[in-house]
PDB file of N, CA and C in Angstrom:
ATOM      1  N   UNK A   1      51.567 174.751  93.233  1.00  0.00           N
ATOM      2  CA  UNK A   1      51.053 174.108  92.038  1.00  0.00           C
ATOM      3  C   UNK A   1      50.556 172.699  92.352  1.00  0.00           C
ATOM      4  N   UNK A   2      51.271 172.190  93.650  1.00  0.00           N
ATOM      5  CA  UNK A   2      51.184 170.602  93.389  1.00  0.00           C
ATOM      6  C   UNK A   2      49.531 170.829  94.390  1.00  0.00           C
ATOM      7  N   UNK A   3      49.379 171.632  95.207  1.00  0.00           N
ATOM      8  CA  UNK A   3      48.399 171.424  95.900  1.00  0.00           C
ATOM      9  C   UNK A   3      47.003 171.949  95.369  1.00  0.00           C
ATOM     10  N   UNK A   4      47.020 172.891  93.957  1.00  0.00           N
ATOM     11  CA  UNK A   4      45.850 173.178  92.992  1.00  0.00           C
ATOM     12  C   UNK A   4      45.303 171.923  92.702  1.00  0.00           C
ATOM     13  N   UNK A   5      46.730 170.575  91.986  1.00  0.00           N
ATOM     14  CA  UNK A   5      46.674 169.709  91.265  1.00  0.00           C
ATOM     15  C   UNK A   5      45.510 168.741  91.839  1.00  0.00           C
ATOM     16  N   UNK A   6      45.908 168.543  93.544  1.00  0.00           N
ATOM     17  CA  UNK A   6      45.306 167.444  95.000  1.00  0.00           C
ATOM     18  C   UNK A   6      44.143 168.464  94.669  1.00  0.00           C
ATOM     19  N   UNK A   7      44.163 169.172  94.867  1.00  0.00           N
ATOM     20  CA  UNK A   7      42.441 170.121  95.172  1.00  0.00           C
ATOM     21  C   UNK A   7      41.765 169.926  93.309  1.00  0.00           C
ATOM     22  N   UNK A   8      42.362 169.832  92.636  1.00  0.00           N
ATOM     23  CA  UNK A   8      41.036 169.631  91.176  1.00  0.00           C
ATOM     24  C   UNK A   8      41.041 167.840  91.281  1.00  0.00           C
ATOM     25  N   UNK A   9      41.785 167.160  91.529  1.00  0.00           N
ATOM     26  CA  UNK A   9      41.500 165.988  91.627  1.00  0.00           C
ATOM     27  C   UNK A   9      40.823 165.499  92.877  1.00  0.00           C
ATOM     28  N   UNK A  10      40.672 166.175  93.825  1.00  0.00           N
ATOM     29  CA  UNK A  10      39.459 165.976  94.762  1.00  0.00           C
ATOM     30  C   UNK A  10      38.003 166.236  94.370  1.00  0.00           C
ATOM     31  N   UNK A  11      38.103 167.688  93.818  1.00  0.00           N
ATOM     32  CA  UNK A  11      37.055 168.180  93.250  1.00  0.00           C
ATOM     33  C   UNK A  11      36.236 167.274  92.365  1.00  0.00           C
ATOM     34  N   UNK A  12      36.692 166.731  91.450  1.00  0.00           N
ATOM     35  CA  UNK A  12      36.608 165.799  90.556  1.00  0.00           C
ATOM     36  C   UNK A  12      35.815 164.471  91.177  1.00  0.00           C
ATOM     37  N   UNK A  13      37.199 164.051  92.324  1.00  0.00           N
ATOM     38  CA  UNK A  13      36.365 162.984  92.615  1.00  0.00           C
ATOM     39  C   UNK A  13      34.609 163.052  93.461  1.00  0.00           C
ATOM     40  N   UNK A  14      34.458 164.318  94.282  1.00  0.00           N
ATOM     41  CA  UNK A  14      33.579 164.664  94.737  1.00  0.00           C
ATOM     42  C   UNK A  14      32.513 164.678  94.006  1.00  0.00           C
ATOM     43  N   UNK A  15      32.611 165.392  92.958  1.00  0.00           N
ATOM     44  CA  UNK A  15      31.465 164.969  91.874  1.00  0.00           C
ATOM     45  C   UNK A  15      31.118 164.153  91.444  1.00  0.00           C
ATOM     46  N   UNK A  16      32.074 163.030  90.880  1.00  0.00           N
ATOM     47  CA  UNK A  16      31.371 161.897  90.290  1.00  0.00           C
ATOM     48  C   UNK A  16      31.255 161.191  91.675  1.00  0.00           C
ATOM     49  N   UNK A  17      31.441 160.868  93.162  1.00  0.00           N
ATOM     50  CA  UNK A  17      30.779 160.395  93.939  1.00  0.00           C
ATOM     51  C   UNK A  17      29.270 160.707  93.677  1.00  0.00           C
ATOM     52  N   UNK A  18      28.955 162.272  94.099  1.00  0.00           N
ATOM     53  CA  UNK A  18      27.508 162.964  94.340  1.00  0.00           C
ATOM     54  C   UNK A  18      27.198 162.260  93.501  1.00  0.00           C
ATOM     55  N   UNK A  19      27.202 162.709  91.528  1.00  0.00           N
ATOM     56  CA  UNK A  19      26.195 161.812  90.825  1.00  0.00           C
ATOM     57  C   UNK A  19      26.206 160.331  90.571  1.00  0.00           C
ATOM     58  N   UNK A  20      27.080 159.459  91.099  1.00  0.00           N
ATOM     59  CA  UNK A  20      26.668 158.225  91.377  1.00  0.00           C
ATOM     60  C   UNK A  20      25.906 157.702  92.779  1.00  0.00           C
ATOM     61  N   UNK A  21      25.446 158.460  93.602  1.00  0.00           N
ATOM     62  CA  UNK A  21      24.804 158.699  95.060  1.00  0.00           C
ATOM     63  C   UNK A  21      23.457 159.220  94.591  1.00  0.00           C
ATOM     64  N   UNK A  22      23.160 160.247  93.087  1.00  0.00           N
ATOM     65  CA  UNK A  22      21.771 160.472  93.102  1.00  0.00           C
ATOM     66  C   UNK A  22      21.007 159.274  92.526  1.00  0.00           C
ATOM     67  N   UNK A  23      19.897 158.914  92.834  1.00  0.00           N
ATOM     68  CA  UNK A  23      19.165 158.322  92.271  1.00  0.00           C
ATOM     69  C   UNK A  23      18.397 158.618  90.389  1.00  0.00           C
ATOM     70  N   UNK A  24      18.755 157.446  89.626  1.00  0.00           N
ATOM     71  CA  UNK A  24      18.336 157.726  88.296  1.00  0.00           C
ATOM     72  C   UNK A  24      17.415 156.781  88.532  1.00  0.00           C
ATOM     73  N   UNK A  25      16.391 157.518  86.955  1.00  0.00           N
ATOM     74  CA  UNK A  25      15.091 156.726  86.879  1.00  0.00           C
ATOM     75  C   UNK A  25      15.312 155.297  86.893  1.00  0.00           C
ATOM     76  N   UNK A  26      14.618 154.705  86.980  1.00  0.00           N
ATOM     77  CA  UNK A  26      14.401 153.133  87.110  1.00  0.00           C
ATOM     78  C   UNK A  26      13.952 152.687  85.447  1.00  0.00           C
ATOM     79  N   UNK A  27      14.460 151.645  85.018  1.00  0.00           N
ATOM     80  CA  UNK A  27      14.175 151.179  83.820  1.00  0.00           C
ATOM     81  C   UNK A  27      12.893 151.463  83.208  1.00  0.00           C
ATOM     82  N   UNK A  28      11.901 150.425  84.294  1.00  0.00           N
ATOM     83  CA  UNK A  28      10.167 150.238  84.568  1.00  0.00           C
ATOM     84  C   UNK A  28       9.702 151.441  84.341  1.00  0.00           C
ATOM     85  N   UNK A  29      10.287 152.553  85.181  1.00  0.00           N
ATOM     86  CA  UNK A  29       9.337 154.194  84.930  1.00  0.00           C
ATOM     87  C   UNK A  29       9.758 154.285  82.938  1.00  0.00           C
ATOM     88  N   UNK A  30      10.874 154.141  83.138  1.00  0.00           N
ATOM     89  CA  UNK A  30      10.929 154.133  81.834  1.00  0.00           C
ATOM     90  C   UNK A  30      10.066 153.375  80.409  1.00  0.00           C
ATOM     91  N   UNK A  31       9.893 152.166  80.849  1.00  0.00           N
ATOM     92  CA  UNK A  31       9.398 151.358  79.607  1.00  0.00           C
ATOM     93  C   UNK A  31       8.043 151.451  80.391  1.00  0.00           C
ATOM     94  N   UNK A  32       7.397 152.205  81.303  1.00  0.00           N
ATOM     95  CA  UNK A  32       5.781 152.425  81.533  1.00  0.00           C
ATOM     96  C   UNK A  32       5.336 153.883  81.071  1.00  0.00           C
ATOM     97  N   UNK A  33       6.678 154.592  80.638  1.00  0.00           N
ATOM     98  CA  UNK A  33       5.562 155.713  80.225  1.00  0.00           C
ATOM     99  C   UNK A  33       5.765 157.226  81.300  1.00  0.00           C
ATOM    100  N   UNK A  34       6.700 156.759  82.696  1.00  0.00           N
ATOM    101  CA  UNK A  34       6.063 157.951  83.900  1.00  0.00           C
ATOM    102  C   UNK A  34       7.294 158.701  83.660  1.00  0.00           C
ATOM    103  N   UNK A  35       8.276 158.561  82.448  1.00  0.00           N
ATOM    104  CA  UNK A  35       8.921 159.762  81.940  1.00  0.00           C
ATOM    105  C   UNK A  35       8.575 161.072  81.252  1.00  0.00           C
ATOM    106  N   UNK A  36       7.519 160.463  80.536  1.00  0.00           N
ATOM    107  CA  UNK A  36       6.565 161.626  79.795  1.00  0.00           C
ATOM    108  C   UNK A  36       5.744 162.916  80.614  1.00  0.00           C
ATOM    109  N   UNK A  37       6.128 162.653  82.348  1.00  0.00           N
ATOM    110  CA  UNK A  37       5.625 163.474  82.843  1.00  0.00           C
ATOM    111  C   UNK A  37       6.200 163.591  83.976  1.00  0.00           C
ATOM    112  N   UNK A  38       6.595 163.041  84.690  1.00  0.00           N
ATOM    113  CA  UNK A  38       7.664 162.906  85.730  1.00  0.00           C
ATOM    114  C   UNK A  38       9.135 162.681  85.423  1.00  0.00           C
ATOM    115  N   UNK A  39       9.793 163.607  86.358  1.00  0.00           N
ATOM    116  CA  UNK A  39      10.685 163.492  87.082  1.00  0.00           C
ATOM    117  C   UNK A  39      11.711 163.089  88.031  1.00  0.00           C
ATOM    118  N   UNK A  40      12.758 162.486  88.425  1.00  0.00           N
ATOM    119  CA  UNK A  40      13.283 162.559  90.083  1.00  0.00           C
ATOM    120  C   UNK A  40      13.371 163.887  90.593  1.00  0.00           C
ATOM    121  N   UNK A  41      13.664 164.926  89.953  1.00  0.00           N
ATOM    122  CA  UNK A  41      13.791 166.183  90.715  1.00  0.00           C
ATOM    123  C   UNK A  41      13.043 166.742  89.791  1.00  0.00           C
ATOM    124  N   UNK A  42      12.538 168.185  90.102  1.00  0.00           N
ATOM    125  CA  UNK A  42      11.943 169.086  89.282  1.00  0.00           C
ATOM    126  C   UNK A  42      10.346 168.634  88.220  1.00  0.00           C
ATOM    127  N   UNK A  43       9.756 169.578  88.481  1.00  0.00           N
ATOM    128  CA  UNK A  43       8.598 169.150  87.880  1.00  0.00           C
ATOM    129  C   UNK A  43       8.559 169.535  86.911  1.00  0.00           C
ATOM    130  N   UNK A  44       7.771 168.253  85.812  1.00  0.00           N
ATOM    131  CA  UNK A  44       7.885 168.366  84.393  1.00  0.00           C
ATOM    132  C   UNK A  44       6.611 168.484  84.017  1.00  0.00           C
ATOM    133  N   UNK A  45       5.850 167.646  83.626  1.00  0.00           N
ATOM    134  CA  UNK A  45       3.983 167.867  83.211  1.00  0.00           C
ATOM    135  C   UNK A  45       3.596 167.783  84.665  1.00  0.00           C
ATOM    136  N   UNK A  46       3.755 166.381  85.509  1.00  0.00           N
ATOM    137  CA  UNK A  46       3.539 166.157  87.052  1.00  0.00           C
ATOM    138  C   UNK A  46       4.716 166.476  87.990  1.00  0.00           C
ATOM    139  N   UNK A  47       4.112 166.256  89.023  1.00  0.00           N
ATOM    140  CA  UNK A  47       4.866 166.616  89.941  1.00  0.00           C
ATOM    141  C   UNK A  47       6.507 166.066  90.115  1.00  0.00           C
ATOM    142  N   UNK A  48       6.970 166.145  90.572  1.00  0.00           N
ATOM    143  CA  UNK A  48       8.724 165.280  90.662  1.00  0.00           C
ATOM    144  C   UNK A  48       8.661 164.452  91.605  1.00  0.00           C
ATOM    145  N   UNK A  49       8.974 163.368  91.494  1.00  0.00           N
ATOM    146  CA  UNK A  49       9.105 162.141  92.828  1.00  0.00           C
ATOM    147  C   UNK A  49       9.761 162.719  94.097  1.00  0.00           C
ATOM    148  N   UNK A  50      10.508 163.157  93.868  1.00  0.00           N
ATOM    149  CA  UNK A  50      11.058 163.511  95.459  1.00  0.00           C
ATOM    150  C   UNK A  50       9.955 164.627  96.107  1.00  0.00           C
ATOM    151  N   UNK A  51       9.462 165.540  95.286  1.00  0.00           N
ATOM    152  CA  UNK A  51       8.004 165.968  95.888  1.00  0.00           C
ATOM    153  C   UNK A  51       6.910 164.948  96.470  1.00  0.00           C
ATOM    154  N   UNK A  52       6.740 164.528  95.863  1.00  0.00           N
ATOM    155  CA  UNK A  52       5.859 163.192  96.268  1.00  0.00           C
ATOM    156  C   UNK A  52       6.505 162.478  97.658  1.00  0.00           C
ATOM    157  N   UNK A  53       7.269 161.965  97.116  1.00  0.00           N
ATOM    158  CA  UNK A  53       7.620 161.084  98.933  1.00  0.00           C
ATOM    159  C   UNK A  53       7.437 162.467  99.890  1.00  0.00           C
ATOM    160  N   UNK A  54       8.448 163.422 100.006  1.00  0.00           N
ATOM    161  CA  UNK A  54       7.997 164.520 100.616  1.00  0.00           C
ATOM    162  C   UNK A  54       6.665 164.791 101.475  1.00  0.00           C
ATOM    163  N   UNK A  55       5.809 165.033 100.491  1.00  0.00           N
ATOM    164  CA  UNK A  55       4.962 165.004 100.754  1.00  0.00           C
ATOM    165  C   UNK A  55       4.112 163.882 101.386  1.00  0.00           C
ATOM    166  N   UNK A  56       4.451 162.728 101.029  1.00  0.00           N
ATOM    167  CA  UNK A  56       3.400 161.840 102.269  1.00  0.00           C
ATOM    168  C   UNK A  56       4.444 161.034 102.822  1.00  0.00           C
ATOM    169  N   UNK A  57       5.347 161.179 103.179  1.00  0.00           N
ATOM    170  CA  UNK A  57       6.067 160.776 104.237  1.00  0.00           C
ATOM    171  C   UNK A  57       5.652 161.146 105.157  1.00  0.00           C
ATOM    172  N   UNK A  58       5.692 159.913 105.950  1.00  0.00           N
ATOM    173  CA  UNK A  58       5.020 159.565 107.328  1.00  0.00           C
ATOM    174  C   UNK A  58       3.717 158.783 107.261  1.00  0.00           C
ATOM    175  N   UNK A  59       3.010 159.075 106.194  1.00  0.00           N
ATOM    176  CA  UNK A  59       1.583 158.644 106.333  1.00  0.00           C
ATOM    177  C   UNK A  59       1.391 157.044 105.538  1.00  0.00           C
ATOM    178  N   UNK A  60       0.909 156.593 106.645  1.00  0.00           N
ATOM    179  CA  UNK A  60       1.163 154.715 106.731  1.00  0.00           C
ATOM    180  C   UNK A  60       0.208 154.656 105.161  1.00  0.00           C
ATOM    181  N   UNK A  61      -0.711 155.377 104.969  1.00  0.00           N
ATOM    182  CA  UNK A  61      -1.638 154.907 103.936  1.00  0.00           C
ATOM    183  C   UNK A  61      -1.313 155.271 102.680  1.00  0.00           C
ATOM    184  N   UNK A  62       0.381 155.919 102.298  1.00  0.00           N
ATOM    185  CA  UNK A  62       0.365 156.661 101.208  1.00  0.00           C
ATOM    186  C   UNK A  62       0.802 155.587  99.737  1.00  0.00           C
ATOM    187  N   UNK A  63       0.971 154.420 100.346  1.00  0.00           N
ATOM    188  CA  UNK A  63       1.970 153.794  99.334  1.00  0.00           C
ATOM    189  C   UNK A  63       0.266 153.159  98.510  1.00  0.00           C
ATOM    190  N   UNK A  64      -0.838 152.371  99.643  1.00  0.00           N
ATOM    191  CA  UNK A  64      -2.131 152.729  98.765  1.00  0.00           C
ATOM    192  C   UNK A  64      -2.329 153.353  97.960  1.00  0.00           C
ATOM    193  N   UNK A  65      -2.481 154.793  98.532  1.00  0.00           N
ATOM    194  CA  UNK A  65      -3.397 155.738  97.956  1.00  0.00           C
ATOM    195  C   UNK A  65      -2.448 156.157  96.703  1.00  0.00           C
ATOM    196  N   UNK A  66      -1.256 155.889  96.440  1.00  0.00           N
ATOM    197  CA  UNK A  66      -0.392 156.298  95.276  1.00  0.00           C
ATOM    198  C   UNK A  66      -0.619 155.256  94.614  1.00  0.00           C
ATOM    199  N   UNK A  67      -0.822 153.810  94.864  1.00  0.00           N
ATOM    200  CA  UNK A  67      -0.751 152.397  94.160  1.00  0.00           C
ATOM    201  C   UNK A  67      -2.521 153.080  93.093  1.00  0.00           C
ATOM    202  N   UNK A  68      -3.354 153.422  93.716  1.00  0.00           N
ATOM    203  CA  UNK A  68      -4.466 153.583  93.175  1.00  0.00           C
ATOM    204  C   UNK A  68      -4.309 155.081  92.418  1.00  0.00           C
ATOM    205  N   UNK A  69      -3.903 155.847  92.569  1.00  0.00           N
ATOM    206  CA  UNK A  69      -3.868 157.084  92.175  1.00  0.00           C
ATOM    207  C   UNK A  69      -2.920 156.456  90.468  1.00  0.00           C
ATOM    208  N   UNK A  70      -2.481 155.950  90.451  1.00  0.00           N
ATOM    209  CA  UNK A  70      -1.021 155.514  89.334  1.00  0.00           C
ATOM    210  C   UNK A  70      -2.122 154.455  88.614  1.00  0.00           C
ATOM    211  N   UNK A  71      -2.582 153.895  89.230  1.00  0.00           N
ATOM    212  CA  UNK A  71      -3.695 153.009  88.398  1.00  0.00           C
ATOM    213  C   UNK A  71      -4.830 152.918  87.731  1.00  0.00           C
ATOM    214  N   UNK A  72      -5.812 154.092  88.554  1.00  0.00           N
ATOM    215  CA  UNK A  72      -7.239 154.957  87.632  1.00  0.00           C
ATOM    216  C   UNK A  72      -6.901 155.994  87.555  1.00  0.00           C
ATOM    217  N   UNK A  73      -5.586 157.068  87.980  1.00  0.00           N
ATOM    218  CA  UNK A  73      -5.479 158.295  87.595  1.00  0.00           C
ATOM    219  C   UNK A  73      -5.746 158.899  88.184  1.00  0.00           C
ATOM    220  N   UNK A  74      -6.082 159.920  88.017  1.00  0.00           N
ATOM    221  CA  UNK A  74      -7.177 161.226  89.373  1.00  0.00           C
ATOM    222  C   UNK A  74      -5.974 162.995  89.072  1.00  0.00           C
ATOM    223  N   UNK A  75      -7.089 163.601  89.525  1.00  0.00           N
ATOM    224  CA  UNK A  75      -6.490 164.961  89.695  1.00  0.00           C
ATOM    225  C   UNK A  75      -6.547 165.914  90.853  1.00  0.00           C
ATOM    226  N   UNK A  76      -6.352 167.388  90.885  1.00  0.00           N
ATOM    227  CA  UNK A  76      -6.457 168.127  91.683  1.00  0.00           C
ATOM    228  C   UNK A  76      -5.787 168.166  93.120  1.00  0.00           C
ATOM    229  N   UNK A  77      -4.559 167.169  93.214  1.00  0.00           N
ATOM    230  CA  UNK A  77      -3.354 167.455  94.114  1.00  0.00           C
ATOM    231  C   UNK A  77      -2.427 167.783  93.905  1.00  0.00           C
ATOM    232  N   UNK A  78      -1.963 167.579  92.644  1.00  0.00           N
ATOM    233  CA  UNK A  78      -0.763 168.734  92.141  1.00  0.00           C
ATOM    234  C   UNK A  78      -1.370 169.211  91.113  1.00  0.00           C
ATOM    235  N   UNK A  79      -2.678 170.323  91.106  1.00  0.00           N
ATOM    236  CA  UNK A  79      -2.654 171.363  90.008  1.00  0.00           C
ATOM    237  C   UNK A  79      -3.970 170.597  89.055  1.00  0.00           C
ATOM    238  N   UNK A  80      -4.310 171.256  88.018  1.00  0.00           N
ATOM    239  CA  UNK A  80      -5.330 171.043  87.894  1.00  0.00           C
ATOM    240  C   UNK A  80      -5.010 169.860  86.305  1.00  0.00           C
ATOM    241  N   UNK A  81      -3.407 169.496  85.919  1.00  0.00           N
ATOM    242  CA  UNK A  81      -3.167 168.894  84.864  1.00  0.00           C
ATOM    243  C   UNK A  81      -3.672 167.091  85.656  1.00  0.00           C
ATOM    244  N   UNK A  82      -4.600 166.570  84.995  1.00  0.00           N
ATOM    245  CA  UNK A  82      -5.098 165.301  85.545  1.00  0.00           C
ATOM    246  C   UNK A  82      -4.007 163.924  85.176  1.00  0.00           C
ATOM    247  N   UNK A  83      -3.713 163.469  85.814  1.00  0.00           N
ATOM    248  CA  UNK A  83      -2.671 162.210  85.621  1.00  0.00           C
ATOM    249  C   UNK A  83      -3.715 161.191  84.863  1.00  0.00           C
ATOM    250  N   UNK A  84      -3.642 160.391  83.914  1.00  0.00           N
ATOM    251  CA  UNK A  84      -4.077 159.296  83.184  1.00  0.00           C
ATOM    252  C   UNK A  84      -4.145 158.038  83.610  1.00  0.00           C
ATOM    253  N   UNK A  85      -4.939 156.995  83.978  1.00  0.00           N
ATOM    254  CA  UNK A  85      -5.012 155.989  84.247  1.00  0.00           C
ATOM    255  C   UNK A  85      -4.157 155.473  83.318  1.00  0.00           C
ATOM    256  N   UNK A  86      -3.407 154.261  84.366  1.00  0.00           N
ATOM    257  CA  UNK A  86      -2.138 153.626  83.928  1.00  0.00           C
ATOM    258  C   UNK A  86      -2.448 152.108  83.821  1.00  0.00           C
ATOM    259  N   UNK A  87      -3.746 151.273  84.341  1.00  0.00           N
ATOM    260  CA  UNK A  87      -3.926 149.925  84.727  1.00  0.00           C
ATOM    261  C   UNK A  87      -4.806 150.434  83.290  1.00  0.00           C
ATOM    262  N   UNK A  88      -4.866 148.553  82.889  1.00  0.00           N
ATOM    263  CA  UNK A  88      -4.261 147.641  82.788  1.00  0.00           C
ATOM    264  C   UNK A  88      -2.787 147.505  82.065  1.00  0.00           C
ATOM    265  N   UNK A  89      -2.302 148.639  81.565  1.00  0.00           N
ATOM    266  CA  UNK A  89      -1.159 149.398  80.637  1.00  0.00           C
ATOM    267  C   UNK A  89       0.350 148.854  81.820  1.00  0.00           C
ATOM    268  N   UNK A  90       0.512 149.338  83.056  1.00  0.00           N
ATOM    269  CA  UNK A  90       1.240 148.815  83.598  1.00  0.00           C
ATOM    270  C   UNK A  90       0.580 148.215  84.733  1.00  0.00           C
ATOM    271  N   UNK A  91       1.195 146.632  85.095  1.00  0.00           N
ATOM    272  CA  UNK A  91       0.602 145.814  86.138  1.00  0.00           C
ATOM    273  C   UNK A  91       0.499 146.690  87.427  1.00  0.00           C
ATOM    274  N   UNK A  92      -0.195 146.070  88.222  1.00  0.00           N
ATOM    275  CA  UNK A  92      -0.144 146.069  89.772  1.00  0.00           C
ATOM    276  C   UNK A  92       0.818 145.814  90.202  1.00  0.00           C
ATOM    277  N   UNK A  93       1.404 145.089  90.002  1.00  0.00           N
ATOM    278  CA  UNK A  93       3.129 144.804  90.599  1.00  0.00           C
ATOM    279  C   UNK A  93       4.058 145.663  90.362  1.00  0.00           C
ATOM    280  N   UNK A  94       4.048 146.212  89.018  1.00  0.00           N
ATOM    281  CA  UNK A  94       5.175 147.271  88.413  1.00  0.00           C
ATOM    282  C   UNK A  94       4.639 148.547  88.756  1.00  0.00           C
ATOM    283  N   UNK A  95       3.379 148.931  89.395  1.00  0.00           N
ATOM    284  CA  UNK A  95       2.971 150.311  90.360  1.00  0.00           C
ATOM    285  C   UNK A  95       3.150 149.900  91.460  1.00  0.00           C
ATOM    286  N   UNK A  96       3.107 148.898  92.052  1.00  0.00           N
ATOM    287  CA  UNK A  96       3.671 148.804  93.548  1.00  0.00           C
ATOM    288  C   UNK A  96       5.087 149.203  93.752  1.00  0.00           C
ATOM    289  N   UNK A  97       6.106 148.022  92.595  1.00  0.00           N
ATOM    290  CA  UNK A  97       7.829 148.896  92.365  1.00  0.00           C
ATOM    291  C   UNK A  97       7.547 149.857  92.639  1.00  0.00           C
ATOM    292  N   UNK A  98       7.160 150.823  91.207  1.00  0.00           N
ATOM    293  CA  UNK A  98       6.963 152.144  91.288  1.00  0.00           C
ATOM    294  C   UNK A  98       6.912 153.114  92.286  1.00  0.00           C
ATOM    295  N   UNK A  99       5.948 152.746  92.942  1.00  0.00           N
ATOM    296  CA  UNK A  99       5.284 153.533  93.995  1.00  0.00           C
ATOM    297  C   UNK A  99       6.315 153.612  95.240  1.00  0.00           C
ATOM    298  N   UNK A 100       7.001 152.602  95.515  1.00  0.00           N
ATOM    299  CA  UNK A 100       7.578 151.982  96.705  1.00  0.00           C
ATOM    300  C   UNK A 100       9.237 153.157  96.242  1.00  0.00           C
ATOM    301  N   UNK A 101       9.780 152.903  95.114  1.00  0.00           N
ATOM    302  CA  UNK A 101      10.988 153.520  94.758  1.00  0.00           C
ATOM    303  C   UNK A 101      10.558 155.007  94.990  1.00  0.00           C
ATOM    304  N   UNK A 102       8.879 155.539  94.755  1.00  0.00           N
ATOM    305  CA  UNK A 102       9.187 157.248  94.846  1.00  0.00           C
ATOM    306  C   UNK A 102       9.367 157.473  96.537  1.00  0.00           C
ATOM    307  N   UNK A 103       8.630 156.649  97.498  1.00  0.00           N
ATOM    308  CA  UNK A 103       8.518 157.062  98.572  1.00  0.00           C
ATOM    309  C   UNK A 103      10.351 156.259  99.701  1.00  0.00           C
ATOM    310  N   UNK A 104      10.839 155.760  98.660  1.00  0.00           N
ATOM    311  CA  UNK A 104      12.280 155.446  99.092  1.00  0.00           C
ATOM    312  C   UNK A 104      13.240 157.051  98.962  1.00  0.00           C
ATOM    313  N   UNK A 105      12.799 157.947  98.015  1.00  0.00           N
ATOM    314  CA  UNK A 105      13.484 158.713  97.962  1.00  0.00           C
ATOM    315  C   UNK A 105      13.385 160.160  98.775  1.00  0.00           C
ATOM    316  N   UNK A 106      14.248 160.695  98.647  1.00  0.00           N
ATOM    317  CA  UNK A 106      14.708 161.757  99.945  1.00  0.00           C
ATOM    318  C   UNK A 106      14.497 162.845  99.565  1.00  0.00           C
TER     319      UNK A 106
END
């Protein structure tokens, strides 16, 4: 009995480690709007951030080409739903954050 007790209170603690170890949205995605379509995991209207870093990890030019993609918008890399220009709505600085936190993630 006493060793069920050690094993659900491990269990326990194991979990709330994991979900304090995942990454939650960032305030900024929040008060800009990139909840309405994004994700950290799983794709919602767009693609999910951890797809994204994924995907251009490694490539020196991606944090650009996402800084501009988040700013006039554009389509036809994930699917044919077109992402919305976000400038002048959120700064250049708060898509650089942005941009920099999706390609931080794993």
């Amino acid at each position: 009995m006493k060793s069920i007790v050690i094993s659900m209170i491990a269990a326990a603690g194991l979990m709330v480690a994991g979900s304090a170890m995942a990454a939650d949205m960032p305030d900024l995605a929040k008060k800009s709007g990139c909840i309405a379509c994004h994700k950290i995991e799983g794709k919602l209207v767009g693609p999910a951030w951890t797809d994204i870093a994924k995907k251009y990890k490694g490539d020196a030019g991606a944090e650009a080409k996402l800084e501009a993609k988040v700013a006039k918008g554009g389509a036809g890399v994930w699917g044919t739903m077109p992402m919305p220009p976000n400038a002048p709505k959120v700064s250049a600085a708060d898509i650089k954050t942005l941009v920099q936190f999706i390609m931080a993630l794993k």
